[in-house]
Protein backbone atom coordinates (compact mmCIF):
# COMPACT_ATOMS: atom_id res chain seq x y z
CA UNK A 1 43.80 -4.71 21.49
CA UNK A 2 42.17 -1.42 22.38
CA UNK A 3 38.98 -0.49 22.82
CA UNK A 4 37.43 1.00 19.76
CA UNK A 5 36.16 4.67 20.14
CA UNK A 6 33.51 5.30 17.56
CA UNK A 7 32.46 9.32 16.27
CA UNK A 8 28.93 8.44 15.02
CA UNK A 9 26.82 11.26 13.24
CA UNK A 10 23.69 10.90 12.20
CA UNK A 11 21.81 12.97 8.93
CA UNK A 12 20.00 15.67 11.56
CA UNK A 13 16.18 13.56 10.42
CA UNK A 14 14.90 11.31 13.11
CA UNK A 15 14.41 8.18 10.73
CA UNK A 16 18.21 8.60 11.03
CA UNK A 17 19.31 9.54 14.28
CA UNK A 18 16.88 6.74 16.05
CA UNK A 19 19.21 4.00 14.51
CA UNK A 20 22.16 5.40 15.10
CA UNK A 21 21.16 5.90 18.67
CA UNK A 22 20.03 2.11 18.69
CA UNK A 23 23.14 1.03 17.59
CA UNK A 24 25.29 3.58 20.10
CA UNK A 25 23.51 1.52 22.66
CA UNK A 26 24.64 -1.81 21.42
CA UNK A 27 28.12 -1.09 20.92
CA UNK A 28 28.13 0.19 24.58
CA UNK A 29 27.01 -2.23 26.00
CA UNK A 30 30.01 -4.41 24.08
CA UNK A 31 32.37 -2.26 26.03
CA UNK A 32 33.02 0.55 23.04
CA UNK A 33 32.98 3.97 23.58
CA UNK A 34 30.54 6.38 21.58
CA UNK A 35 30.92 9.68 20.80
CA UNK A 36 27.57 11.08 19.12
CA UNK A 37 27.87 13.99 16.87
CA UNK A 38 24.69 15.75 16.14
CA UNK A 39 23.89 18.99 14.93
CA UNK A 40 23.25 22.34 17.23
CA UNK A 41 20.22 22.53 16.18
CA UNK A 42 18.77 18.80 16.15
CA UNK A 43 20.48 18.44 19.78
CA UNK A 44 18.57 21.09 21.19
CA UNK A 45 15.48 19.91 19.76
CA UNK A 46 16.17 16.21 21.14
CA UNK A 47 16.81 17.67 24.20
CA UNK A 48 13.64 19.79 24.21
CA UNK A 49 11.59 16.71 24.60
CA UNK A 50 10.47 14.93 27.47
CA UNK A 51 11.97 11.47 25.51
CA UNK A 52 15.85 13.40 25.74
CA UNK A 53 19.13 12.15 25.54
CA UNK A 54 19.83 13.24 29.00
CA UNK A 55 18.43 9.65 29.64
CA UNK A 56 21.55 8.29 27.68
CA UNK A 57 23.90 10.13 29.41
CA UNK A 58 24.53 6.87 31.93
CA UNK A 59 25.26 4.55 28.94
CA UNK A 60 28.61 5.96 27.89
CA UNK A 61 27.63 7.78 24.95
CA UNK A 62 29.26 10.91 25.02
CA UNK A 63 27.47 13.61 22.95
CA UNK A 64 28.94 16.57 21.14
CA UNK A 65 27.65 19.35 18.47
CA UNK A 66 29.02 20.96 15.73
CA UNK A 67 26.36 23.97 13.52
CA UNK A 68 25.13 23.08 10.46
CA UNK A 69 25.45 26.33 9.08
CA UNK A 70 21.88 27.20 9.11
CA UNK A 71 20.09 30.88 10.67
CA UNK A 72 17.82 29.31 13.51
CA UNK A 73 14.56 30.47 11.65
CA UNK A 74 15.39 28.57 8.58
CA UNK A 75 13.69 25.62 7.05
CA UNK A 76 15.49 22.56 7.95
CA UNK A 77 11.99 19.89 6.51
CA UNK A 78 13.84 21.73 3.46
CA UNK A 79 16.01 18.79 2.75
CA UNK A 80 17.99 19.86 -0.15
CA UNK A 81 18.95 23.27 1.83
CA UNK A 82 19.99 21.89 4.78
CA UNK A 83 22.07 18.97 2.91
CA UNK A 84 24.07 21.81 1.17
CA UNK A 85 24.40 23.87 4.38
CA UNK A 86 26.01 20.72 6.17
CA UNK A 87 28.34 19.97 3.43
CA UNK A 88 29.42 23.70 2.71
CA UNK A 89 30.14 24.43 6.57
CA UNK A 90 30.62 21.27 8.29
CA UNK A 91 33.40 19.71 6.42
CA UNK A 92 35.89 22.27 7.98
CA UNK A 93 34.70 21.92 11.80
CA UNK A 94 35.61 18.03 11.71
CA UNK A 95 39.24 17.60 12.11
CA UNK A 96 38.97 20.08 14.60
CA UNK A 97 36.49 18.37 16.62
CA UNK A 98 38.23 14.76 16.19
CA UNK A 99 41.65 16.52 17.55
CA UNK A 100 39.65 18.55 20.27
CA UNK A 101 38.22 14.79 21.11
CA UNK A 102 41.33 12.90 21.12
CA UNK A 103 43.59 15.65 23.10
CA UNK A 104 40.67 15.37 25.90
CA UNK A 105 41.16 11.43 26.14
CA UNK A 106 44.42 10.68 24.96
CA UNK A 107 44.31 6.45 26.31
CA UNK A 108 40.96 6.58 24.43
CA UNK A 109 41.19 7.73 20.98
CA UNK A 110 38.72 8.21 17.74
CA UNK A 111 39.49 4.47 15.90
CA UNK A 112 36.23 4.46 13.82
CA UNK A 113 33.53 6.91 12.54
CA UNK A 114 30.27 6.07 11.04
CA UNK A 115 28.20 7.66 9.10
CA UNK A 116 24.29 7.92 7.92
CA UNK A 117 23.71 8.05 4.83
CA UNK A 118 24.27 12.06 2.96
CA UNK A 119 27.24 12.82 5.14
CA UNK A 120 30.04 10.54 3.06
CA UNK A 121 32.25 13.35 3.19
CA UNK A 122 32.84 12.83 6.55
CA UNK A 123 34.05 9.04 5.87
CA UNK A 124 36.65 10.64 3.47
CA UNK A 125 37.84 12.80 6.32
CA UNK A 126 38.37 9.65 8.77
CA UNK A 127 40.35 8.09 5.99
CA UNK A 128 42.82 11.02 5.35
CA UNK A 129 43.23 11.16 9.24
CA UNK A 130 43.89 7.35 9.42
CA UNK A 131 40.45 6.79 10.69
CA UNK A 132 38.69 3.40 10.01
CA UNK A 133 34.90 3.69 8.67
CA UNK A 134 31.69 2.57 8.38
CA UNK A 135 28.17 3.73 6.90
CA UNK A 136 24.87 2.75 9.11
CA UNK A 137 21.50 2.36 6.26
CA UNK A 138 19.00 3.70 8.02
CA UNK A 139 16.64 2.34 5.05
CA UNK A 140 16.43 -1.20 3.88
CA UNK A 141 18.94 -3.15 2.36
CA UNK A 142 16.54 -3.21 -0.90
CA UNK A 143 16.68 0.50 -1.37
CA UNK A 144 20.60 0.48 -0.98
CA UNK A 145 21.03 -2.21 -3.42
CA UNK A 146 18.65 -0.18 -5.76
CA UNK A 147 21.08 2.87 -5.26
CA UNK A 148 24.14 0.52 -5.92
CA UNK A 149 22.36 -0.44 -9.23
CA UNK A 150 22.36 3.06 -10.62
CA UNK A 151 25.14 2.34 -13.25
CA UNK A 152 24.05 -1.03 -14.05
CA UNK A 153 20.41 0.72 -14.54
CA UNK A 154 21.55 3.43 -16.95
CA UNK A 155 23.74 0.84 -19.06
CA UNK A 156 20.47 -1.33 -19.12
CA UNK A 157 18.49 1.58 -20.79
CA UNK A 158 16.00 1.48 -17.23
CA UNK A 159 16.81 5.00 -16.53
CA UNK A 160 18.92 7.96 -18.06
CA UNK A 161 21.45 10.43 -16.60
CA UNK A 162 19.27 12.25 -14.94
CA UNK A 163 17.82 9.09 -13.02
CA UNK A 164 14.25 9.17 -14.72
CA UNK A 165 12.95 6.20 -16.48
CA UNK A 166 13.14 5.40 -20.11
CA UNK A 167 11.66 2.39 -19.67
CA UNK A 168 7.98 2.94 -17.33
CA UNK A 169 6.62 -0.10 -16.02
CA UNK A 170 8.16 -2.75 -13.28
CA UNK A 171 11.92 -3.86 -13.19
CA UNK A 172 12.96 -6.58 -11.16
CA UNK A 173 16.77 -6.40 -9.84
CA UNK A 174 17.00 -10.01 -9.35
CA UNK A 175 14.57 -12.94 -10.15
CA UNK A 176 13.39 -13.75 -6.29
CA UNK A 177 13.02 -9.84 -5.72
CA UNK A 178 9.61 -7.95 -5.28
CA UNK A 179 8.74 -6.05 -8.89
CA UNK A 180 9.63 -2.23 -8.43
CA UNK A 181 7.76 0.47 -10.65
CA UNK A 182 10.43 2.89 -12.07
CA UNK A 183 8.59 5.56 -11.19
CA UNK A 184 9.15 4.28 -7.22
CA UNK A 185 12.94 4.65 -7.30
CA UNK A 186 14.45 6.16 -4.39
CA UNK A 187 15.90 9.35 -6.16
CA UNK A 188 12.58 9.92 -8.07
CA UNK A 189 10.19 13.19 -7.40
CA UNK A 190 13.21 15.05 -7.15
CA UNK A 191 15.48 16.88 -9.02
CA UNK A 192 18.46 16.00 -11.50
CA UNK A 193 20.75 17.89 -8.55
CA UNK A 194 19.32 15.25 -5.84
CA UNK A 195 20.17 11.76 -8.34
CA UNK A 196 23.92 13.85 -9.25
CA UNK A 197 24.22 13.69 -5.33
CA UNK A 198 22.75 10.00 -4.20
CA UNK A 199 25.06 8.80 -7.28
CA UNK A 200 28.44 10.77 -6.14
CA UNK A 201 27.27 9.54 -2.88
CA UNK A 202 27.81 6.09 -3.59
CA UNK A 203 30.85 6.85 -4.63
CA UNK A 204 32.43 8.18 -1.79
CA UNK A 205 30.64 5.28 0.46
CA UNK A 206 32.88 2.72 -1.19
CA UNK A 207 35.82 4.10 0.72
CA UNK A 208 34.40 1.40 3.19
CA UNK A 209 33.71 -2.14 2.94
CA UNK A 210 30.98 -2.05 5.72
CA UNK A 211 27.78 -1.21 4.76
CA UNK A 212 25.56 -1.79 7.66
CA UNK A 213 22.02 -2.41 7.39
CA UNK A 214 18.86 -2.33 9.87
CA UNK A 215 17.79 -5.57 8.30
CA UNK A 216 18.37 -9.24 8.21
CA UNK A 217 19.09 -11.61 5.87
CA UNK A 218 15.55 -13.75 5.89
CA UNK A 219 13.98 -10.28 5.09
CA UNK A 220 15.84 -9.83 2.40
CA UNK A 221 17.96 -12.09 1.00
CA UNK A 222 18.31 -11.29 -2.70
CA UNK A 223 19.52 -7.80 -2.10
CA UNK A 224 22.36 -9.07 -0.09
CA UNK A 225 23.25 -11.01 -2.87
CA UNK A 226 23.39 -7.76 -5.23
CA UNK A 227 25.41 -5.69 -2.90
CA UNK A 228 28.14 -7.77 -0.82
CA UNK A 229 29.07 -4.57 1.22
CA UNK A 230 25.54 -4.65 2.89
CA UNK A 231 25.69 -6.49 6.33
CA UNK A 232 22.67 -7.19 8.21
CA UNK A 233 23.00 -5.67 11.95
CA UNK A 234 18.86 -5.78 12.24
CA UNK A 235 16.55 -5.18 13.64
CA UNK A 236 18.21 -2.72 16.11
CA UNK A 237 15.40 -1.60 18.13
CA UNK A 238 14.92 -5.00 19.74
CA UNK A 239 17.05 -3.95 23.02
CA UNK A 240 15.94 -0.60 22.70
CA UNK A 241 14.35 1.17 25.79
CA UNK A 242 15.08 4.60 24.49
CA UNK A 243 14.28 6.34 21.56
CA UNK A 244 14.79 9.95 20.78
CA UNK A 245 11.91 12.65 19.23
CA UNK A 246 11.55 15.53 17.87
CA UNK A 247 8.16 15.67 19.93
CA UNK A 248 6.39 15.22 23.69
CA UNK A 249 5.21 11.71 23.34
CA UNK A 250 2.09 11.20 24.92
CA UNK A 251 2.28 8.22 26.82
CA UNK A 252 -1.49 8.84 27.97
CA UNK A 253 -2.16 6.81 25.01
CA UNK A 254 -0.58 3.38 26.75
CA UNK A 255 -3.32 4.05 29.74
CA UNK A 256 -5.77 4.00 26.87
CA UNK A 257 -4.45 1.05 25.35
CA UNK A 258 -4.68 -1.05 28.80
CA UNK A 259 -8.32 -0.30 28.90
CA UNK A 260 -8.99 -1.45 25.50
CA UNK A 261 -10.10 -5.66 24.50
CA UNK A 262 -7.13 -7.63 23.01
CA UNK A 263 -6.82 -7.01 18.85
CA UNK A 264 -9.38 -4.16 18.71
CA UNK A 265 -7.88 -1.52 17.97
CA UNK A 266 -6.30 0.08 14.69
CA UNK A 267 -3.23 2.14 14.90
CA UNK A 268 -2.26 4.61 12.67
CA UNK A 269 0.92 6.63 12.27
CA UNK A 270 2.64 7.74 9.21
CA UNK A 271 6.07 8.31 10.78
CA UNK A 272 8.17 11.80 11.16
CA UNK A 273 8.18 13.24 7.99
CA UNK A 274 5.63 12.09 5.75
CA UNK A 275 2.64 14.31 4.69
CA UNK A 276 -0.65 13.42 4.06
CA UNK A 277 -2.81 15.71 1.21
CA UNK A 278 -5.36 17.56 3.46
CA UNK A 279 -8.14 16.20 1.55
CA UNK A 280 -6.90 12.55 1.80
CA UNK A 281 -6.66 13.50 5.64
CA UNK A 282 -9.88 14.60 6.03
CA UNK A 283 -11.29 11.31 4.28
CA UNK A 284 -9.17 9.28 6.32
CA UNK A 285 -10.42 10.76 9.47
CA UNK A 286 -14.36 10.19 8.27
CA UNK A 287 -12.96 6.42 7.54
CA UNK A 288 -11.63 6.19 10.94
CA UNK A 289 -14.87 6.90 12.25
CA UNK A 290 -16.65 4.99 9.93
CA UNK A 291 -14.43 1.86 11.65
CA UNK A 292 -16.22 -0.69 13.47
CA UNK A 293 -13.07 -0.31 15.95
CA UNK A 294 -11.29 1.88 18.31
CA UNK A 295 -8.38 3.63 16.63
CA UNK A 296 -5.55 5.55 17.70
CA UNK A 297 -4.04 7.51 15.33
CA UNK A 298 -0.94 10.01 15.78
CA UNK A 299 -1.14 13.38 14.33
CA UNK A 300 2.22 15.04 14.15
CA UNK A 301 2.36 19.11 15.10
CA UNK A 302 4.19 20.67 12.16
CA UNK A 303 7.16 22.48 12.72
CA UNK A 304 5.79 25.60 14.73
CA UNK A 305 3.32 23.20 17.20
CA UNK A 306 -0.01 23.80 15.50
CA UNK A 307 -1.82 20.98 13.60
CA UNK A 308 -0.98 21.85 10.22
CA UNK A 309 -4.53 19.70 9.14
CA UNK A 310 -8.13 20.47 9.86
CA UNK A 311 -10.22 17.93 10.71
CA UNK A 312 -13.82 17.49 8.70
CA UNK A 313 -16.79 18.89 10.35
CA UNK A 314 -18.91 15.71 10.77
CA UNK A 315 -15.50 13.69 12.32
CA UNK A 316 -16.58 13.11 16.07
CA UNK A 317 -13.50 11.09 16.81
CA UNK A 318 -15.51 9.35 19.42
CA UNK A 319 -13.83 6.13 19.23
CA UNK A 320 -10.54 7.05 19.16
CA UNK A 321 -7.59 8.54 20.70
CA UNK A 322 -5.67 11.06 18.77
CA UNK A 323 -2.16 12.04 20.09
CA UNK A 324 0.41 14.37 19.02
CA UNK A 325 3.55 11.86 18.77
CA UNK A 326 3.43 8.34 20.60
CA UNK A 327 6.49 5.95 21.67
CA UNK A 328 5.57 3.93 18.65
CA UNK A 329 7.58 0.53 19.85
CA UNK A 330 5.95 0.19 22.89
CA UNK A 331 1.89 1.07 21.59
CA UNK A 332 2.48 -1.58 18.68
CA UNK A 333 3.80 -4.57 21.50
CA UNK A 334 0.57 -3.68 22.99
CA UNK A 335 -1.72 -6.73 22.76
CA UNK A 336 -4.93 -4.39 22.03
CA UNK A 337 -2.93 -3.41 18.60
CA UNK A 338 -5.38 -5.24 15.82
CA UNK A 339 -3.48 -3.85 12.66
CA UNK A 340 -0.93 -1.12 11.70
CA UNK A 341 -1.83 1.63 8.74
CA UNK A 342 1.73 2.77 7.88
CA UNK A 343 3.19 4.65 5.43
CA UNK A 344 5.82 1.81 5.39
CA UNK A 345 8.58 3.68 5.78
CA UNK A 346 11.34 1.36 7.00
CA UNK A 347 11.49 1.98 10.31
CA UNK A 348 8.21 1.57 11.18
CA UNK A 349 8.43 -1.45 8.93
CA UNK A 350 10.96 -3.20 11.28
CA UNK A 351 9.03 -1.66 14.25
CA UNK A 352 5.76 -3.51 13.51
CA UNK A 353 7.51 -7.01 12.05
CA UNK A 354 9.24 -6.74 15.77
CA UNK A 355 5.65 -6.13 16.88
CA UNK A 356 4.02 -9.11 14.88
CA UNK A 357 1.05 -6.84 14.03
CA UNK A 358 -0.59 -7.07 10.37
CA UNK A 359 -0.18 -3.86 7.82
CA UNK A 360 -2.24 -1.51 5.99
CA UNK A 361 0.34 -0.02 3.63
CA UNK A 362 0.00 3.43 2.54
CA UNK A 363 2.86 3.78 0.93
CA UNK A 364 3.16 7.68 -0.01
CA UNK A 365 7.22 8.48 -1.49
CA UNK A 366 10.07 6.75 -2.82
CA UNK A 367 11.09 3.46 -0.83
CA UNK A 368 7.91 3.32 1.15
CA UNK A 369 6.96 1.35 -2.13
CA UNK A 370 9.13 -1.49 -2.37
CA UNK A 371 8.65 -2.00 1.24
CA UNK A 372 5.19 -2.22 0.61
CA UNK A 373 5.78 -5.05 -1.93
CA UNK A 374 7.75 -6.63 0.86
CA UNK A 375 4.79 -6.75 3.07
CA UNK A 376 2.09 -7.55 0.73
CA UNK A 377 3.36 -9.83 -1.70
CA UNK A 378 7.07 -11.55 -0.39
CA UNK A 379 6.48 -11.44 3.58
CA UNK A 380 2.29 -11.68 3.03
CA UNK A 381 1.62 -9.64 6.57
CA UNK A 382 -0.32 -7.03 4.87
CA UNK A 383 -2.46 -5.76 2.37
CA UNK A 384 -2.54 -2.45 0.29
CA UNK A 385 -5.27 0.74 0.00
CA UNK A 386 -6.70 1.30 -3.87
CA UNK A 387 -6.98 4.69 -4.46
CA UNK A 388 -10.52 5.64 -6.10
CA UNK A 389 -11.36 7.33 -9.34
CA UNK A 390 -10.10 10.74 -7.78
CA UNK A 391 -6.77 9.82 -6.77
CA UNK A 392 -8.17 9.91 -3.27
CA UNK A 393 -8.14 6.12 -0.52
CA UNK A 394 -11.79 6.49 0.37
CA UNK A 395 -13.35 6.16 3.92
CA UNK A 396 -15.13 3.16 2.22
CA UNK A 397 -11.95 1.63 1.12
CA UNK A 398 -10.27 1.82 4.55
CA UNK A 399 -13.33 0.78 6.60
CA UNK A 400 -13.34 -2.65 3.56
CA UNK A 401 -9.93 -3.01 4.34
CA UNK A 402 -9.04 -2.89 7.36
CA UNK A 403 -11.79 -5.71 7.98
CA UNK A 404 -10.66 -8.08 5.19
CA UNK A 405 -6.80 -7.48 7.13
CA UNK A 406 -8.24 -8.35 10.98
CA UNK A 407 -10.43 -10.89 9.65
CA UNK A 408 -7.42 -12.80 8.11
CA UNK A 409 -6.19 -15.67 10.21
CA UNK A 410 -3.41 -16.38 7.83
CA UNK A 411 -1.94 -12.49 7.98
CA UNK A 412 -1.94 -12.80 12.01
CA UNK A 413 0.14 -16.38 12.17
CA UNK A 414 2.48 -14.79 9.40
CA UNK A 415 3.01 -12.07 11.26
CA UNK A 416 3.87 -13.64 14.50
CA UNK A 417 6.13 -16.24 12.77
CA UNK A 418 7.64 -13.62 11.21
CA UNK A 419 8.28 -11.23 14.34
CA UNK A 420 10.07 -14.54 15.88
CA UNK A 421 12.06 -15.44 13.03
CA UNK A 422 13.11 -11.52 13.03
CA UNK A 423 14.04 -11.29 16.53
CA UNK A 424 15.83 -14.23 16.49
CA UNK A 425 18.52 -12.44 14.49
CA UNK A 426 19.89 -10.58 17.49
CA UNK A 427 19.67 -13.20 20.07
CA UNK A 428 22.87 -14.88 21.63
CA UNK A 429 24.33 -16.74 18.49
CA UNK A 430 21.90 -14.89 15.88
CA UNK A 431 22.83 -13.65 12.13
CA UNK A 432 22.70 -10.13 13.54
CA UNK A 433 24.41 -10.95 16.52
CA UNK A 434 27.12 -12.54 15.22
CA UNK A 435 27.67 -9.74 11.91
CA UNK A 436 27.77 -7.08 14.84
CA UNK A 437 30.36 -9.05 16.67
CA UNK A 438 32.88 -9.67 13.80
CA UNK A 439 32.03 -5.45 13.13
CA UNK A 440 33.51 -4.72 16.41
CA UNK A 441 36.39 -6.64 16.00
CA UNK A 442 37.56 -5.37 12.68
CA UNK A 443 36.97 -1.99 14.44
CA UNK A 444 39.38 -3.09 17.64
């Protein structure tokens, strides 16, 4: 039995490259060998940062780059273009790669590739050259499950052919599953072009039977249920001591965090991508200093370095600390963390159950929803934001909430029973531990 050789590549967003790197780690450190494919252009930007993946480099992943067929000064936030680009150019470059790869190590050859989610094709490449596969969720088993419902959806009359809702309202996949609102489904806000693709994605994805999933089963149960594929590998940042960025994190912010009382103070970050309204970020900067607490609250650069928000003129910011980009895992394990306002995408999701620290869910796009209803109403760790009369979460709002959330004795021994019963997944002899184990054998 041979060691297996996996070609990873991530989607070039960090909400999928993080995981993949996460899991890299893991199957290193069972003895496998990695080879990470990113893109040019996502590489270099890695490697810009101060985080790197020069730091990697003594862990046995081997990384490589192929272009994604993009002119440097284009838009890669724009999703759609750069998903096209990818598929149009990068198709061809594969098999050359994989050959390139396996004439370079001949003893050590490409047994496995797996994939993020949007890059399928490349799956259907392995399998012509005799390569096994695999696909890596970055998202939560919920939201795949959803995806993997699309047929049974449309023949139910919940949505039609273009993947918008006949019937509005909430559905509910299976009876022990939180109640999703068909306008929340993940393909929604976009396009017919983007549902045409997520559904002839799932398509190709079937050429595998190993669906693996940041999650576990206690999380999630019922949507395991729905999709048999999915396997629960979660949560794979717990023996993380790396993680990649797009950005300088400012690790100033842990020095601030040491000086601060135990529980008092209120982080907020709404992950890599999401955008906040500049309105709604000016309110939620007078509500931060409305707080009766110390905050710290990340404000990602945009894409050239500048602050793309302003900030009101009567914010004094006082209490806070306000960073560019933070190493997330670390500030919410920090015992001055009181609560976490997140736009609940999943990997913060799994970052602050790992962290045992309460939610404030601002849910703002597609999944971020359901995960939402996960946190407030199946896991009870959290509670939501009402939005006011003009469509706006008011300083007033925030300031109500977040004391109802730290004043909640319940939400805090939740939380903590819930971080344990998480971890415990990928201890010796855990769920996790064990689905990852029979993974790499199927792979050898």
């Amino acid at each position: 039995m041979g060691i297996p050789h996996f070609l990873v590549l991530p989607y070039p967003v960090l909400g999928h490259v993080n995981p993949l790197i996460h899991l890299s780690q893991i199957l290193a450190e069972h003895g496998c060998k990695i080879t990470f494919l990113n893109t040019e252009f996502s590489h270099k930007r890695l490697n810009a940062t101060g985080a790197g993946l020069d730091s990697l480099k003594g862990s046995g992943i081997r990384f490589v780059t192929l272009p994604d067929g993009l002119d440097p000064e284009d838009d890669r936030t724009d999703l759609k273009k750069l998903s096209l680009s990818i598929k149009t150019n990068m198709p061809s470059m594969l098999p050359n790669l994989i050959q390139h790869l396996n004439a370079s190590d001949v003893n050590n050859k490409i047994t496995c590739i797996i994939v993020t989610m949007s890059l399928g094709w490349a799956l259907k490449i392995g399998h012509n050259l005799g390569l096994k596969g695999a696909l890596l969720w970055p998202a939560s088993a919920t939201s795949l499950a959803v995806c993997d419902s699309i047929p049974r959806l449309t023949h139910d009359g919940i949505i039609d052919s273009s993947g918008l809702p006949i019937k509005k309202g909430e559905i509910q996949l299976s009876p022990n599953m939180p109640m999703m609102n068909t306008e929340n489904l993940p393909w929604r806000g976009k396009d017919k072009l983007y549902f045409d693709y997520h559904v002839k994605e799932m398509q190709t994805i079937k050429i595998t039977e190993w669906w693996l999933c940041n999650s576990t089963y206690d999380l999630e149960p019922e949507a395991f249920s729905i999709s048999p594929s999915l396997v629960p590998i979660g949560p794979l940042m717990a023996s993380d001591s790396n993680k990649s960025s797009y950005w300088e994190e400012d690790t100033t912010c842990l020095e601030w965090l040491d000086q601060q009382l135990p529980h008092s103070v209120v982080y907020v970050s709404f992950g890599s991508m999401a955008v906040v309204d500049p309105n709604q970020f000016k309110e939620l900067a007078l509500g931060l200093d409305f707080l009766e607490k110390h905050f710290l609250w990340v404000v990602r650069p945009s894409n050239d370095n500048k602050v793309s928000n302003a900030y009101p003129d009567e914010f004094h910011g006082s209490k806070g600390k306000i960073v560019g980009w933070g190493p997330q895992k670390k500030i919410l394990n920090h015992p001055a963390i009181a609560c976490f306002i997140s736009h609940c995408g999943w990997n913060s999701t799994m970052e602050g159950v790992c962290g045992g620290v309460p939610f404030l869910c601002w849910p703002l796009v597609k999944d971020q929803f359901v995960n939402k209803s996960y946190i407030c109403d199946v896991w009870k760790v959290g509670v939501g934001l009402d939005k006011n009369e003009n469509g706006l979460i008011s300083k007033g709002e925030i300031r109500k909430k977040v004391e109802q959330l730290v004043g909640d004795e319940g939400i805090k021994e939740r939380s903590l029973k819930l971080k344990e019963l998480t971890l415990n997944n990928v201890a010796e002899g855990g769920h996790s531990s064990k689905n990852l184990e029979n993974f790499i054998s199927w792979a050898r």
